[in-house]
C-alpha atoms as a PDB file:
ATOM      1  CA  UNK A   1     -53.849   1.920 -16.528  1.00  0.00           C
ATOM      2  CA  UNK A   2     -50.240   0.722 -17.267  1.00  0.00           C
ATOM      3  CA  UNK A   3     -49.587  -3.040 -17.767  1.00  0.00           C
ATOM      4  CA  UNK A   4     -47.015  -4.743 -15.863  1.00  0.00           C
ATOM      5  CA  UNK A   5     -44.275  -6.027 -17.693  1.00  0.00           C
ATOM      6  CA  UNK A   6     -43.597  -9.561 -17.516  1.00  0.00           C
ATOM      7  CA  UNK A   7     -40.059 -10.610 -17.266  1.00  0.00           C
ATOM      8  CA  UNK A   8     -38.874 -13.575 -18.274  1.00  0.00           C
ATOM      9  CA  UNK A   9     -36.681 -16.613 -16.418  1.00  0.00           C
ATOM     10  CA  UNK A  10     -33.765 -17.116 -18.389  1.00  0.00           C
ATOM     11  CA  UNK A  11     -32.298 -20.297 -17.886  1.00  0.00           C
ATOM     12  CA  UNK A  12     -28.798 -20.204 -18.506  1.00  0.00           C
ATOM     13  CA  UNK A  13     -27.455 -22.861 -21.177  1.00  0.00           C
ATOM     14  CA  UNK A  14     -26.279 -26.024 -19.914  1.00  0.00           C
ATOM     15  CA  UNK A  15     -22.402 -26.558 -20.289  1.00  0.00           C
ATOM     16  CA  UNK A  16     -21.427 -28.205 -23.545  1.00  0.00           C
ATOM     17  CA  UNK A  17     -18.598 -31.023 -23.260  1.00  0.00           C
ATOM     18  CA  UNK A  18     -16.203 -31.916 -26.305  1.00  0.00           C
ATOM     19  CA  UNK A  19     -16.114 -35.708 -26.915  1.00  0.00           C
ATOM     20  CA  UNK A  20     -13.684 -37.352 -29.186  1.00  0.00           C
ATOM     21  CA  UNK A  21     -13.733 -41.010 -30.378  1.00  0.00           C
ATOM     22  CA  UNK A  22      -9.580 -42.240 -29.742  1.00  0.00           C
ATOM     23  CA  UNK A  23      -9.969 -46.391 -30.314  1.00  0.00           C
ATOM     24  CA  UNK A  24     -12.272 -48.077 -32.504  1.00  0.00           C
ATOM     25  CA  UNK A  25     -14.997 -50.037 -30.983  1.00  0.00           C
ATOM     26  CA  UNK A  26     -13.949 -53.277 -32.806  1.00  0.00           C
ATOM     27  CA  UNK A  27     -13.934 -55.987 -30.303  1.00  0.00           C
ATOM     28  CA  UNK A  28     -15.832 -54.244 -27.700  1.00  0.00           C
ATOM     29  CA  UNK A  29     -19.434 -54.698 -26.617  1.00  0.00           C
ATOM     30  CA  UNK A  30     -22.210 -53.795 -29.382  1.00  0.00           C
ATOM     31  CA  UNK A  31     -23.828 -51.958 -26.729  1.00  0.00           C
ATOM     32  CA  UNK A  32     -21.033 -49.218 -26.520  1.00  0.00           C
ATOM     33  CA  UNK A  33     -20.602 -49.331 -30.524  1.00  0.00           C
ATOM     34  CA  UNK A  34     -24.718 -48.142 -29.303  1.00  0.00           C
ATOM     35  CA  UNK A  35     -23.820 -45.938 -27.155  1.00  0.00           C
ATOM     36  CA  UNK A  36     -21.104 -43.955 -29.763  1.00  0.00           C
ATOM     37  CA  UNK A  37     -24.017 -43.712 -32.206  1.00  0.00           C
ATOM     38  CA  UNK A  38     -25.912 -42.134 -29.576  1.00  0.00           C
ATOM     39  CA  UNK A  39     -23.243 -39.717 -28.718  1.00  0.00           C
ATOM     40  CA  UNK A  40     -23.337 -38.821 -32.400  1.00  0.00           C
ATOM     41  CA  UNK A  41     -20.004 -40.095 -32.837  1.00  0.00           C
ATOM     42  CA  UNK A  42     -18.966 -41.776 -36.510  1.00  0.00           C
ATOM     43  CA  UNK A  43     -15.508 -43.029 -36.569  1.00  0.00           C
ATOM     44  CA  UNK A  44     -11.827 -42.392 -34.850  1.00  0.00           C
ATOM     45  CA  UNK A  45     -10.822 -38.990 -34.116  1.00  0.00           C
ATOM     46  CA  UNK A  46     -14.850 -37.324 -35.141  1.00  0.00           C
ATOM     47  CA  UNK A  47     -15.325 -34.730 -32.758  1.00  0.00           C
ATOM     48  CA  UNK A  48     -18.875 -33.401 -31.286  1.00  0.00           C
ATOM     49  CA  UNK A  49     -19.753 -31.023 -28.768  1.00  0.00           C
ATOM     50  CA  UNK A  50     -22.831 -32.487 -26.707  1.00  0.00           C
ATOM     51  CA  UNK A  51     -25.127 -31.001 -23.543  1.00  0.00           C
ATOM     52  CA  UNK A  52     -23.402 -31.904 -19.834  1.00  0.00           C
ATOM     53  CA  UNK A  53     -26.447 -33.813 -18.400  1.00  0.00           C
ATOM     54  CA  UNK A  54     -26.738 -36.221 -16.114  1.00  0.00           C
ATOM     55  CA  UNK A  55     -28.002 -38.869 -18.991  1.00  0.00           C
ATOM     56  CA  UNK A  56     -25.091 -37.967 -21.330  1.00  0.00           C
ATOM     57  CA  UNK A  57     -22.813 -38.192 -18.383  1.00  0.00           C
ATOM     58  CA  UNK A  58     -23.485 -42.125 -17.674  1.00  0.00           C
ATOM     59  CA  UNK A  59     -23.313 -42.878 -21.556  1.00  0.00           C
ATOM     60  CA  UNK A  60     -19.848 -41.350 -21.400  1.00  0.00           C
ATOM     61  CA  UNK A  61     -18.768 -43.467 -18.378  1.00  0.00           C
ATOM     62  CA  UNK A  62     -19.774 -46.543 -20.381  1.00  0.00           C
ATOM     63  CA  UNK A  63     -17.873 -45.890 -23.335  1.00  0.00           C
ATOM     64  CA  UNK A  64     -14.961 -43.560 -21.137  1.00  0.00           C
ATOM     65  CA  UNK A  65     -12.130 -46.528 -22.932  1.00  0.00           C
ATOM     66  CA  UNK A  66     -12.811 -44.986 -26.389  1.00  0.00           C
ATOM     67  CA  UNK A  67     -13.175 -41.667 -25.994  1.00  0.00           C
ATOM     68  CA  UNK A  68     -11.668 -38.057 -24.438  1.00  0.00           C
ATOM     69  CA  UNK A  69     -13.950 -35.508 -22.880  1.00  0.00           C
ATOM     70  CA  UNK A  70     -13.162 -31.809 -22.523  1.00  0.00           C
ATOM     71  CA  UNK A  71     -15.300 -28.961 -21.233  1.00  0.00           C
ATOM     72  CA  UNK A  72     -15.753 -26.416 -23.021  1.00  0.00           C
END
């Protein structure tokens, strides 16, 4: 007797976003110098390419005075 195959869900991969730092966070809350660090972000014009979710969304929105986005 044949065996069924078993096909696998494929998820497809969430969209990435480009974040770039554009001011220092000198002067600002310590909680958004947090928040960079969490984004993976070390100093003025650093670049990183991070998930689109729903989390990484609201730590954008908190910080959106020192940084650009871009999807990519």
């Amino acid at each position: 007797m044949a065996r069924a195959k078993t096909v696998k869900a494929t998820t497809p991969a969430p969209a990435r976003l480009t974040v770039t730092q554009i001011r220092s966070a000198i002067g600002f809350n310590k909680n958004q110098r947090v928040v960079l660090e969490g984004l993976g972000i070390r100093r003025i014009r650093h670049t990183v390419e991070v998930p689109d979710t729903p989390a990484i969304r609201g730590m954008l929105l908190k910080v959106r005075h020192l940084v650009t986005v871009e999807a990519k």
